[in-house]
N, C-alpha and C. Protein backbone atom coordinates (compact mmCIF):
# COMPACT_ATOMS: atom_id res chain seq x y z
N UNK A 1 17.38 10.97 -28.12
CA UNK A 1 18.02 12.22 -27.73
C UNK A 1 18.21 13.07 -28.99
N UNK A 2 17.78 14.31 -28.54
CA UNK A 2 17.74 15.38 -30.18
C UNK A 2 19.34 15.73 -29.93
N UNK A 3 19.84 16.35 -31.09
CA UNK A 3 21.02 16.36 -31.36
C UNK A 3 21.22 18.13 -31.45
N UNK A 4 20.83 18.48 -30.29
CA UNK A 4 20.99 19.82 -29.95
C UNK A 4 22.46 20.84 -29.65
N UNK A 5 22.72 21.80 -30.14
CA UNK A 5 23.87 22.57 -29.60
C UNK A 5 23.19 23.47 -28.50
N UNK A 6 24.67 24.03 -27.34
CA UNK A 6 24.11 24.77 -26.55
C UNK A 6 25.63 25.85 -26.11
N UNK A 7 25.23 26.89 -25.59
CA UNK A 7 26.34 27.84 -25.27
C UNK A 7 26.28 28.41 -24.01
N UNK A 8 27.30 28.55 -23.18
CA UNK A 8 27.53 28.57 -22.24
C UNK A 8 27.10 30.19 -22.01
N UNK A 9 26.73 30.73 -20.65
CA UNK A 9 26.42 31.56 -20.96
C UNK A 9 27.84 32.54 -19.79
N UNK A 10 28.65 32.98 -21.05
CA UNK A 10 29.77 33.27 -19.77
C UNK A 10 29.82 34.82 -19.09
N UNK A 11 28.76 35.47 -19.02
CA UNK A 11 28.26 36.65 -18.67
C UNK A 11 27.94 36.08 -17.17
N UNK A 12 27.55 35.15 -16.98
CA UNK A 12 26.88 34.41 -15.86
C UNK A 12 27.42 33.73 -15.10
N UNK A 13 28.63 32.81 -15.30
CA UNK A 13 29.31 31.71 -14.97
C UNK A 13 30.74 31.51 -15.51
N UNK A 14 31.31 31.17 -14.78
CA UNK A 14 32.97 31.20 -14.74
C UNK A 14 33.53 29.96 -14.61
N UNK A 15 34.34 29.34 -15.56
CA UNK A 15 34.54 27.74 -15.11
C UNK A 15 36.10 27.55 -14.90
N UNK A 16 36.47 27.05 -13.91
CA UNK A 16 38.13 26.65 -13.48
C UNK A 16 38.08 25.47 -13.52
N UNK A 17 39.23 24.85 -14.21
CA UNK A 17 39.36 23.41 -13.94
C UNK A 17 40.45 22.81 -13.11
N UNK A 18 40.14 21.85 -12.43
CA UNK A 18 41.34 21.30 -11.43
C UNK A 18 41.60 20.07 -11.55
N UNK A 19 42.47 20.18 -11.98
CA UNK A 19 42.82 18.56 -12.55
C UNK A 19 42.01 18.07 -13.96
N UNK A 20 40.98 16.67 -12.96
CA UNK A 20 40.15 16.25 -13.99
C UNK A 20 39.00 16.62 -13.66
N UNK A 21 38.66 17.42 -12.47
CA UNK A 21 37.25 18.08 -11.56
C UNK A 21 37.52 19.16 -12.52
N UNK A 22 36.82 19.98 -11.97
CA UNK A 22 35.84 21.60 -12.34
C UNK A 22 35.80 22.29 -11.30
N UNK A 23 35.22 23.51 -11.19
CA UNK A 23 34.06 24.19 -10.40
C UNK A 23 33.84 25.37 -11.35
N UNK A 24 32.29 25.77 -11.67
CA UNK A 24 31.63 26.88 -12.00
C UNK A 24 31.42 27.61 -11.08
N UNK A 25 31.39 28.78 -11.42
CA UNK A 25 31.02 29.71 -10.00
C UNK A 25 30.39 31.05 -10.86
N UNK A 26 29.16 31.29 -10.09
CA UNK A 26 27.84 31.78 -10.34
C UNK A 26 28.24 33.11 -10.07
N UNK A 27 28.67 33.89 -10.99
CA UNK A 27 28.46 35.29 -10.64
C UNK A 27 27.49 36.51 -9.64
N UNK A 28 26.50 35.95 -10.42
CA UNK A 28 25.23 36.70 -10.33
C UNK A 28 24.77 36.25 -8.69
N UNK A 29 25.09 35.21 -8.18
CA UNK A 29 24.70 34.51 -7.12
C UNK A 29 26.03 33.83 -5.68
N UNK A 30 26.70 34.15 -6.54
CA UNK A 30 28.20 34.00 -5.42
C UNK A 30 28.19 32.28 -5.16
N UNK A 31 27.41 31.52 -5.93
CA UNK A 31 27.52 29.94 -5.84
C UNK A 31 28.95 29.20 -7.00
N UNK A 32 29.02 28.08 -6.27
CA UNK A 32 30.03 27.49 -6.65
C UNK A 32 29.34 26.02 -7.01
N UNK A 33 29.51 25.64 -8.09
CA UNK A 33 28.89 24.06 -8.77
C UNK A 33 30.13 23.11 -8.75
N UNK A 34 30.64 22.58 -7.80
CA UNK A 34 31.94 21.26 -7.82
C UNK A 34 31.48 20.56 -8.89
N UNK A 35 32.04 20.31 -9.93
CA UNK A 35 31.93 18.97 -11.50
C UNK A 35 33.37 17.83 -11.58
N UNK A 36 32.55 17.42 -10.90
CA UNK A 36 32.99 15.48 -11.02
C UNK A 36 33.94 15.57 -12.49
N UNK A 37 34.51 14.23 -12.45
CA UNK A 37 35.29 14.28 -14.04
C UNK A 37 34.55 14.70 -15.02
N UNK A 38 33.10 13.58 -15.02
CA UNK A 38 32.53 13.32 -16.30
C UNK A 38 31.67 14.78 -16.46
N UNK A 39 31.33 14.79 -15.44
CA UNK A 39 30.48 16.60 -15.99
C UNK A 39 31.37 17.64 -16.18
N UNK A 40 32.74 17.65 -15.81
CA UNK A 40 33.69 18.48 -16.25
C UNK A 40 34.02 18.55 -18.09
N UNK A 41 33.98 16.79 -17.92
CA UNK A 41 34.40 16.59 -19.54
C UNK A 41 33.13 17.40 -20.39
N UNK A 42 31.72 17.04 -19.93
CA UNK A 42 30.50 17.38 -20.70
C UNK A 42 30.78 19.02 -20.69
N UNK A 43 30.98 19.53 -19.68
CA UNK A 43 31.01 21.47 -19.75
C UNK A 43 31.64 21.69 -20.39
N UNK A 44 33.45 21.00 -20.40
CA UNK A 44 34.06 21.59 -21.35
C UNK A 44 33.54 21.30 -23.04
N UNK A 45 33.19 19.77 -23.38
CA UNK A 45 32.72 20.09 -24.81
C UNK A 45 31.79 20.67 -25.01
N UNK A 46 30.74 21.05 -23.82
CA UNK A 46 29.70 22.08 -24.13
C UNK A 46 30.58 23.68 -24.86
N UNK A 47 31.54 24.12 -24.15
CA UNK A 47 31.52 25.69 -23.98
C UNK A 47 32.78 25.15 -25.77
N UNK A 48 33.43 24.22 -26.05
CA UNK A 48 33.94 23.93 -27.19
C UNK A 48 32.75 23.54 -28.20
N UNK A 49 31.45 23.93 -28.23
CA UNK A 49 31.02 23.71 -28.86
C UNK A 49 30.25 22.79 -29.78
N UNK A 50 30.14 21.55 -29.40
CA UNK A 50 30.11 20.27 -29.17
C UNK A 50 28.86 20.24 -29.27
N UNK A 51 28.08 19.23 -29.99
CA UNK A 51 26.84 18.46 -29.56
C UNK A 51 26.07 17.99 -29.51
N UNK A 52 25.31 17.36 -28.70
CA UNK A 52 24.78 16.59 -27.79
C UNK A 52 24.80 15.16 -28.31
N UNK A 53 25.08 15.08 -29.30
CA UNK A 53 25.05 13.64 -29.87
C UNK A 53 27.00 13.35 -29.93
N UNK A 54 27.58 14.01 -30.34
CA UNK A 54 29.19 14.34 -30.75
C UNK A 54 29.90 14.17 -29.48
N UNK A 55 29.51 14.66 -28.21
CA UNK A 55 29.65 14.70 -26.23
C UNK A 55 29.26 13.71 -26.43
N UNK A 56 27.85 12.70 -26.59
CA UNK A 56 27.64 11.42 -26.01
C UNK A 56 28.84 10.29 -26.55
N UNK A 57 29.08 10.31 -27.92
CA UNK A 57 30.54 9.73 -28.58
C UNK A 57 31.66 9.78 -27.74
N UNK A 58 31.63 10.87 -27.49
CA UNK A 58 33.23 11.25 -26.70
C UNK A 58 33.36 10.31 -25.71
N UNK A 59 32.14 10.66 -24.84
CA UNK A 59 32.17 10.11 -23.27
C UNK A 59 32.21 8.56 -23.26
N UNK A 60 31.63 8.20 -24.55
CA UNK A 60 31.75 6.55 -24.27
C UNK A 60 32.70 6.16 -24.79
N UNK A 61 33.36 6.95 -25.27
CA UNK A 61 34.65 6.41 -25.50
C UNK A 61 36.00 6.36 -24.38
N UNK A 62 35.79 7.81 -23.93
CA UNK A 62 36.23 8.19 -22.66
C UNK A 62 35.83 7.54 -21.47
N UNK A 63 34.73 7.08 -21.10
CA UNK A 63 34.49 6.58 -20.05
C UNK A 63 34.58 5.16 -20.27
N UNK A 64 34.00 4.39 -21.05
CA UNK A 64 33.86 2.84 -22.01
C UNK A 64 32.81 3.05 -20.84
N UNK A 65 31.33 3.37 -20.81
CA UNK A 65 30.33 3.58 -20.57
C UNK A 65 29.14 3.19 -21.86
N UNK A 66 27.96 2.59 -20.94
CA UNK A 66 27.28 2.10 -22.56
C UNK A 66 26.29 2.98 -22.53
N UNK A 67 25.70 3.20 -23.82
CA UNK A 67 24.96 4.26 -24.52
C UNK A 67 23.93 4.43 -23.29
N UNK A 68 23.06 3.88 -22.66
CA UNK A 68 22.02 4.62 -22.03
C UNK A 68 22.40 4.98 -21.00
N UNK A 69 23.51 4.84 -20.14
CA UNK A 69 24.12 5.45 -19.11
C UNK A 69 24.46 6.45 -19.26
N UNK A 70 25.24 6.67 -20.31
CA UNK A 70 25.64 7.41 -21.00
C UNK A 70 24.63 9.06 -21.38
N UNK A 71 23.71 8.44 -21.91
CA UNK A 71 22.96 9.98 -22.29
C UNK A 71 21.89 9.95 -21.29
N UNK A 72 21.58 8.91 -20.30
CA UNK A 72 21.01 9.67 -18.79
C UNK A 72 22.27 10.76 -17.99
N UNK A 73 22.87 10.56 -17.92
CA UNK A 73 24.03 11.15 -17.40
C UNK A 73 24.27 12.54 -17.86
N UNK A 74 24.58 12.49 -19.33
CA UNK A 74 24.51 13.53 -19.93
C UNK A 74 23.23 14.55 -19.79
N UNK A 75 22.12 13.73 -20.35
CA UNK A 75 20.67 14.83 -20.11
C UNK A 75 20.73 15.82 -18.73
N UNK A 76 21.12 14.86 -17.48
CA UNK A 76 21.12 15.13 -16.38
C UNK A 76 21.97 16.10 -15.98
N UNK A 77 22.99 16.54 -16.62
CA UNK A 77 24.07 17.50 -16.45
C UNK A 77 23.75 18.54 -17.22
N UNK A 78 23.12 18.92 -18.63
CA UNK A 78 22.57 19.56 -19.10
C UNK A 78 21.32 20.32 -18.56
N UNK A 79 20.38 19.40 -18.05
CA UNK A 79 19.40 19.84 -17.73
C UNK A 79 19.44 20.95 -15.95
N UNK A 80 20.77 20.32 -15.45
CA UNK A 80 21.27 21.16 -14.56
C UNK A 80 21.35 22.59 -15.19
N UNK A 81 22.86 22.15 -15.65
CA UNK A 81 22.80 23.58 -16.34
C UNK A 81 22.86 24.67 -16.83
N UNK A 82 21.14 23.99 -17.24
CA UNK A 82 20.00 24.89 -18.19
C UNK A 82 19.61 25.68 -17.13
N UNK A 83 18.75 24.50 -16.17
CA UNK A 83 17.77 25.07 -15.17
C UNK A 83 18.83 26.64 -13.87
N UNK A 84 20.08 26.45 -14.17
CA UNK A 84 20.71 27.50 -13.44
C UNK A 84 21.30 28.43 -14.11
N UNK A 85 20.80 28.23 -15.51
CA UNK A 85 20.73 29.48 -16.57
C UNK A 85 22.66 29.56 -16.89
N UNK A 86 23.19 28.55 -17.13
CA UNK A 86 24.91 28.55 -17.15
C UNK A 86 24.88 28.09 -18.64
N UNK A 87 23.69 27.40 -19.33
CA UNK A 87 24.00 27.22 -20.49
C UNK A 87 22.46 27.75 -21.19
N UNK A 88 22.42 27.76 -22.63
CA UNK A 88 20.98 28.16 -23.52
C UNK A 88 21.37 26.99 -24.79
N UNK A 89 20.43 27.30 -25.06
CA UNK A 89 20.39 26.36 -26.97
C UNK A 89 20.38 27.30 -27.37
N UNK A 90 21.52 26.65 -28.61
CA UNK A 90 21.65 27.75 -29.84
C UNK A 90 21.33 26.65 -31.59
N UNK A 91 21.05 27.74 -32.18
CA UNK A 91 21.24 27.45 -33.32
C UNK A 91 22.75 27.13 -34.04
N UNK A 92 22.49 25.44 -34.95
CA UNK A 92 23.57 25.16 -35.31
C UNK A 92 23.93 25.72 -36.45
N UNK A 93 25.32 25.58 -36.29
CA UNK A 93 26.10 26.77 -37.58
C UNK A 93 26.02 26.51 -39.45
C-alpha cells in the first residue's frame, strides 16, 4: 500500500456524524452515503489529514484488527470515495 494523502472534496460533500456512524451527503446529487464506525473513523482521518499508512495504524489499533484486513478495508473505502469524487490525492506537505 503506497502511503498516499488525500482531501476531501468539501465543495461536493458534506459529512455529519452520529454517534460512532456518519452520513455524507452529495450535494451535487441529493445522495446520502450511511458510514459504519470504521469508515466513519477512515473519513474523518481522511478530511484531518491523515495518511494512508498513519489511518491504517490508527484503525488497528482502534479496531485490534490485523494488518491485511485492515488495509483491504481501508483501500475499499477510499476507493469508494474516490470513485464518487468526495475525495482526490493531494500532494504531501
Amino acid at each position: 500500500m503506497e502511503n498516499k494523502y488525500y482531501q476531501v472534496n468539501e465543495e461536493k460533500v458534506l459529512f455529519t456524524e452520529l454517534d460512532d456512524e456518519g452520513v455524507l451527503f452529495d450535494v451535487e446529487n441529493n445522495q446520502y452515503l450511511n458510514l459504519n464506525p470504521t469508515f466513519c473513523s477512515i473519513f474523518k482521518y481522511l478530511q484531518e489529514g491523515e495518511s494512508l499508512l498513519e489511518i491504517k495504524s490508527k484503525l488497528i489499533d482502534e479496531y485490534e484488527v490485523d494488518e491485511e484486513t485492515c488495509t483491504s478495508q481501508l483501500m475499499k473505502s477510499v476507493n469508494i470515495l474516490l470513485e464518487k469524487g468526495y475525495i482526490h490525492e493531494r500532494i504531501a506537505d
